[in-house]
Protein backbone atom coordinates (compact mmCIF):
# COMPACT_ATOMS: atom_id res chain seq x y z
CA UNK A 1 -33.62 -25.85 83.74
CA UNK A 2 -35.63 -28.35 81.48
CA UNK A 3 -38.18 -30.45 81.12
CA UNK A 4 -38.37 -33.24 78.59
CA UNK A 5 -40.69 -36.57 77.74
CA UNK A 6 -40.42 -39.87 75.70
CA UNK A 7 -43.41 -41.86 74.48
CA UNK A 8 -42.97 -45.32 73.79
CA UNK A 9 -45.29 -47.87 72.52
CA UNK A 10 -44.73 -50.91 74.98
CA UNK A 11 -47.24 -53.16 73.05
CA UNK A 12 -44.97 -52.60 69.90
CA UNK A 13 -41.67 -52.05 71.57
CA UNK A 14 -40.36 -49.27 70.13
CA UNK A 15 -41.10 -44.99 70.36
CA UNK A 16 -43.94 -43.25 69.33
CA UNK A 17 -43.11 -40.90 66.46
CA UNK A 18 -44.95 -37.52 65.49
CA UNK A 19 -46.98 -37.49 68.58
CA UNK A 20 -48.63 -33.87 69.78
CA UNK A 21 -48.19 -32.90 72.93
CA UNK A 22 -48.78 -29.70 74.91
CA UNK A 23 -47.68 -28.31 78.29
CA UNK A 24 -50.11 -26.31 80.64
CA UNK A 25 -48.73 -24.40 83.76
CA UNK A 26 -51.49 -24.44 86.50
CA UNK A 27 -52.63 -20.81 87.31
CA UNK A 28 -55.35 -19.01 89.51
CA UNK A 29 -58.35 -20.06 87.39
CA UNK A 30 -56.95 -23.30 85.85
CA UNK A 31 -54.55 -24.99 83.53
CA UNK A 32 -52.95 -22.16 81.35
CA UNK A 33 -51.37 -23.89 77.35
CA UNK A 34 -47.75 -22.42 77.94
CA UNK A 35 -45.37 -24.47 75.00
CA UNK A 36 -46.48 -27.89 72.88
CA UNK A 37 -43.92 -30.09 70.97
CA UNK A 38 -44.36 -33.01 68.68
CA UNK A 39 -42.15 -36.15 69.69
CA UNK A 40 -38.67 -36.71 67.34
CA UNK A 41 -38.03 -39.92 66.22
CA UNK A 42 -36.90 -41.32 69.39
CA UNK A 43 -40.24 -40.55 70.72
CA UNK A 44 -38.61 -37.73 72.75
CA UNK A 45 -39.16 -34.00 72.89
CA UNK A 46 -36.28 -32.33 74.50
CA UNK A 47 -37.38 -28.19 73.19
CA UNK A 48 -41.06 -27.09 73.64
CA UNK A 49 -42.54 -24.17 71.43
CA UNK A 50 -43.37 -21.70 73.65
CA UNK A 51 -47.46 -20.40 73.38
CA UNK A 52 -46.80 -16.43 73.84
CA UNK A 53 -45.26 -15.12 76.52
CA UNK A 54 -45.86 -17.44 79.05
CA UNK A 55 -43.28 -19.91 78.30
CA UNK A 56 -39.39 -18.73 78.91
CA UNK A 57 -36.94 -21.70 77.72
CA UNK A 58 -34.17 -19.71 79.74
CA UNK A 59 -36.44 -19.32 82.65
CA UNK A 60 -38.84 -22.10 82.36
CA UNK A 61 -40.13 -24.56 84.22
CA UNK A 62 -40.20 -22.74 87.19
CA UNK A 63 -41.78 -24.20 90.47
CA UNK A 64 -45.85 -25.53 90.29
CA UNK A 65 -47.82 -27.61 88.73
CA UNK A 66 -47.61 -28.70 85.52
CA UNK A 67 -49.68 -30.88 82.99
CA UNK A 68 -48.56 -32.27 79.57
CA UNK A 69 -51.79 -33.74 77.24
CA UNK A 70 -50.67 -36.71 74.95
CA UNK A 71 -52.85 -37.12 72.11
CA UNK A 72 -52.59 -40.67 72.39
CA UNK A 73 -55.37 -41.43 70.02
CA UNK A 74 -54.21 -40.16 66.51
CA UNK A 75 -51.75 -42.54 66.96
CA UNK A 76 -53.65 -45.02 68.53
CA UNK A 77 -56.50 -44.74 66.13
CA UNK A 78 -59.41 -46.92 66.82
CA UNK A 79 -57.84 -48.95 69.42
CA UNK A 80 -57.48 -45.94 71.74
CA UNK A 81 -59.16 -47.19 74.96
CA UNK A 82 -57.11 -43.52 76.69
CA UNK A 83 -57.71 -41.33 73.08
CA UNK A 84 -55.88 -38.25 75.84
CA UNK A 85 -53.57 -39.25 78.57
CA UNK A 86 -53.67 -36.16 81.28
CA UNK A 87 -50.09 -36.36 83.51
CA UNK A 88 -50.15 -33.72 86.15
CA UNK A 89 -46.92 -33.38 87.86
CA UNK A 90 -44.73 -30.80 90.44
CA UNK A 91 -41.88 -29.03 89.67
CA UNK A 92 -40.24 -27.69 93.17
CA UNK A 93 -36.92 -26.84 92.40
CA UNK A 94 -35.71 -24.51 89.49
CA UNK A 95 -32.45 -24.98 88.23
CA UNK A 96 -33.35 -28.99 87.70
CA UNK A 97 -33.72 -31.05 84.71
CA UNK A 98 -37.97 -32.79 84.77
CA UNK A 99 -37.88 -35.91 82.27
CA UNK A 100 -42.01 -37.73 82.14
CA UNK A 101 -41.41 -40.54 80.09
CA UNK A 102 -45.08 -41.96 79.40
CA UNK A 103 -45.34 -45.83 78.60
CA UNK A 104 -48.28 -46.56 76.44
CA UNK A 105 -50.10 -48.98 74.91
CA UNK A 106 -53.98 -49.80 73.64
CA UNK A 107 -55.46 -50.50 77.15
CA UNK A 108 -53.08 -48.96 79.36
CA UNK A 109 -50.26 -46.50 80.06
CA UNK A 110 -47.74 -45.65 82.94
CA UNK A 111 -45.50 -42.44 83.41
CA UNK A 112 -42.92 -42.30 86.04
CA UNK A 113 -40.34 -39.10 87.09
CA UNK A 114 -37.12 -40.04 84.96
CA UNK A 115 -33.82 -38.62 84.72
């Protein structure tokens, strides 16, 4: 089981590095912070650090909802049109590997269920 991302900066053409992002699991009374990671130099983050207990790399992501927060405008600065991008997304089957790449730029951004 995994779940990984990749930021790139499609205006610039190439990944965004050092870019916070955390991972919320939804639960009974809302979005719950379970792990955040900071993208590599790939723009990829491939482990999460786990927020207390409620993140289990060996067990985790199990099936729900999930939402990762990019915090698209400290590296967008200024030009930040989207200074958070909010991608909510469903995990249904455990034992699979979850990639959300997110495509960004100034005005606009895309995210898409990769492999």
């Amino acid at each position: 089981m995994s779940l990984s991302t990749h930021v790139l900066d499609t205006a610039a053409g190439r990944p965004v590095k050092d870019l916070f992002v955390r991972l919320s699991r939804r639960a009974a009374h809302g979005f719950v912070p379970v792990a955040e990671g900071r993208t590599d130099g790939d723009g990829r983050i491939r482990e999460w650090t786990p927020l207390g207990r409620e993140w289990d790399p060996a067990e985790d992501p199990r099936p729900g909802a999930y939402r990762l927060v990019f915090d698209t405008g400290a590296y967008l600065g200024d030009e930040a049109f989207f200074p958070e991008v909010s991608v909510v997304f469903a995990i249904r089957e455990a034992g699979e590997h979850y990639h959300v790449p997110l495509l960004l730029s100034p005005f606009a951004y895309s995210t898409y269920r990769g492999s």
